[in-house]
N, C-alpha and C. Protein backbone atom coordinates (compact mmCIF):
# COMPACT_ATOMS: atom_id res chain seq x y z
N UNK A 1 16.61 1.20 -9.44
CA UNK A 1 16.34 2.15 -10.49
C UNK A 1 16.91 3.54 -10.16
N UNK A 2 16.62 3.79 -8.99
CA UNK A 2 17.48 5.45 -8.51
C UNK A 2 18.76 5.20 -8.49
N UNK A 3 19.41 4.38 -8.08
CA UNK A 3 21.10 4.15 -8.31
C UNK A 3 21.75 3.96 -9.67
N UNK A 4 20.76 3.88 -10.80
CA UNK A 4 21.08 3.77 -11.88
C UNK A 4 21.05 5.29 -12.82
N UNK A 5 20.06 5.80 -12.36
CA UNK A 5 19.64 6.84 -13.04
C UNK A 5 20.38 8.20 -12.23
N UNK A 6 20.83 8.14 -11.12
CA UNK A 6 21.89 8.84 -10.62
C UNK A 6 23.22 8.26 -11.37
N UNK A 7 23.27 7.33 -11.64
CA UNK A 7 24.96 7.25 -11.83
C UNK A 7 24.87 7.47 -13.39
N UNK A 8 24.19 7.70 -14.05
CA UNK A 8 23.52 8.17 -15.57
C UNK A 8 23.97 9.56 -15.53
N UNK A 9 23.30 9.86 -14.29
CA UNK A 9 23.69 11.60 -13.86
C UNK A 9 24.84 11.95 -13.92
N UNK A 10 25.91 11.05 -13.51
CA UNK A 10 27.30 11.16 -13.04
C UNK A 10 27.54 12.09 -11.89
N UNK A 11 26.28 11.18 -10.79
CA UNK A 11 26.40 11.72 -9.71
C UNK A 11 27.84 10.48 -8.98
N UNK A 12 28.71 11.34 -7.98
CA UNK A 12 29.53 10.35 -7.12
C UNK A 12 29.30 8.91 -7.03
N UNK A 13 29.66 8.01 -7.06
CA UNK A 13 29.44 7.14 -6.13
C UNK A 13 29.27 6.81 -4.68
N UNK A 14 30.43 7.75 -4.09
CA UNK A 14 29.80 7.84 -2.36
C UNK A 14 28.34 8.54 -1.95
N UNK A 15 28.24 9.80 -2.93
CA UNK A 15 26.92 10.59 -3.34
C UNK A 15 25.51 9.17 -3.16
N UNK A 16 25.44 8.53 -4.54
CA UNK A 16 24.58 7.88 -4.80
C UNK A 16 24.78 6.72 -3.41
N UNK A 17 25.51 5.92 -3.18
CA UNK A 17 25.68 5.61 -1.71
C UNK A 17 24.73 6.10 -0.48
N UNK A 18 24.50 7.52 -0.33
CA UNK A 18 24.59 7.93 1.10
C UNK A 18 22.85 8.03 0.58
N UNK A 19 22.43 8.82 -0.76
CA UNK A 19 21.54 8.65 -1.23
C UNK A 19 20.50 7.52 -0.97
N UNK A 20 21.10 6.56 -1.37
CA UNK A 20 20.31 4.82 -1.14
C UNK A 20 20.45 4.73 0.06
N UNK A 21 20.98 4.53 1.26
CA UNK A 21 20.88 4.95 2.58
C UNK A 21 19.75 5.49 3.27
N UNK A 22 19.40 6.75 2.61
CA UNK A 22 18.65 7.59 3.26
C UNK A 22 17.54 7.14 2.85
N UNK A 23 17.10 6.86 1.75
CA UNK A 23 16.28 6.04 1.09
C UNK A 23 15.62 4.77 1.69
N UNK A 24 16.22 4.51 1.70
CA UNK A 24 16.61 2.56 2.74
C UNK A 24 15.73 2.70 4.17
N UNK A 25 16.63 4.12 4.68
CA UNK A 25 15.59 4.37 6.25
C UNK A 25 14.53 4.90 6.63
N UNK A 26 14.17 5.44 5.42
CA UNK A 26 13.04 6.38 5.49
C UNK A 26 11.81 4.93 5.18
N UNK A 27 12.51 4.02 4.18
CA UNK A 27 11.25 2.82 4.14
C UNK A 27 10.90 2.06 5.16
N UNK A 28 11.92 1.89 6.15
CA UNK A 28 12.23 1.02 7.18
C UNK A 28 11.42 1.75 8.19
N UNK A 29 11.73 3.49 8.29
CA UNK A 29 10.47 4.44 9.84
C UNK A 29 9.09 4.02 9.17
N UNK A 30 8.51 3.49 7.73
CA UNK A 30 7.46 3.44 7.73
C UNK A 30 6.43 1.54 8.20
N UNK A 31 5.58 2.24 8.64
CA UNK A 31 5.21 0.94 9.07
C UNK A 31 4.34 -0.14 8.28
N UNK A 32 4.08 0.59 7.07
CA UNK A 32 3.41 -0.61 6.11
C UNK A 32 4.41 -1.25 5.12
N UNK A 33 5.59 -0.53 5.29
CA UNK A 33 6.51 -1.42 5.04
C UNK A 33 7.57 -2.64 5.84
N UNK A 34 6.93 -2.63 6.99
CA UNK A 34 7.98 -3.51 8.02
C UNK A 34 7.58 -4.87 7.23
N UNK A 35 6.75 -5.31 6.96
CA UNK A 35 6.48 -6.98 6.57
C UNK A 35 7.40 -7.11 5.06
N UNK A 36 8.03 -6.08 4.37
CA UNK A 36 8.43 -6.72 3.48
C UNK A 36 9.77 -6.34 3.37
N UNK A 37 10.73 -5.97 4.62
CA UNK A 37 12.20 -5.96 4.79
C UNK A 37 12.54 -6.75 5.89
């Protein structure tokens, strides 16, 4: 849904990229999310 609504934005593509990334790791340092990645 955020990669969509950024590229709605006509934000970059490498932009929205680095975006989902940062996104991605910040779920991964948390620990009530380890059981479902």
């Amino acid at each position: 849904d955020r990669g969509m609504a950024l590229a709605q934005q006509n934000f970059a593509p490498e932009r929205i990229a680095r975006i989902g990334r940062r996104y991605a790791e910040a779920l991964k340092a948390r620990g009530d999310w380890v059981g479902h990645l």
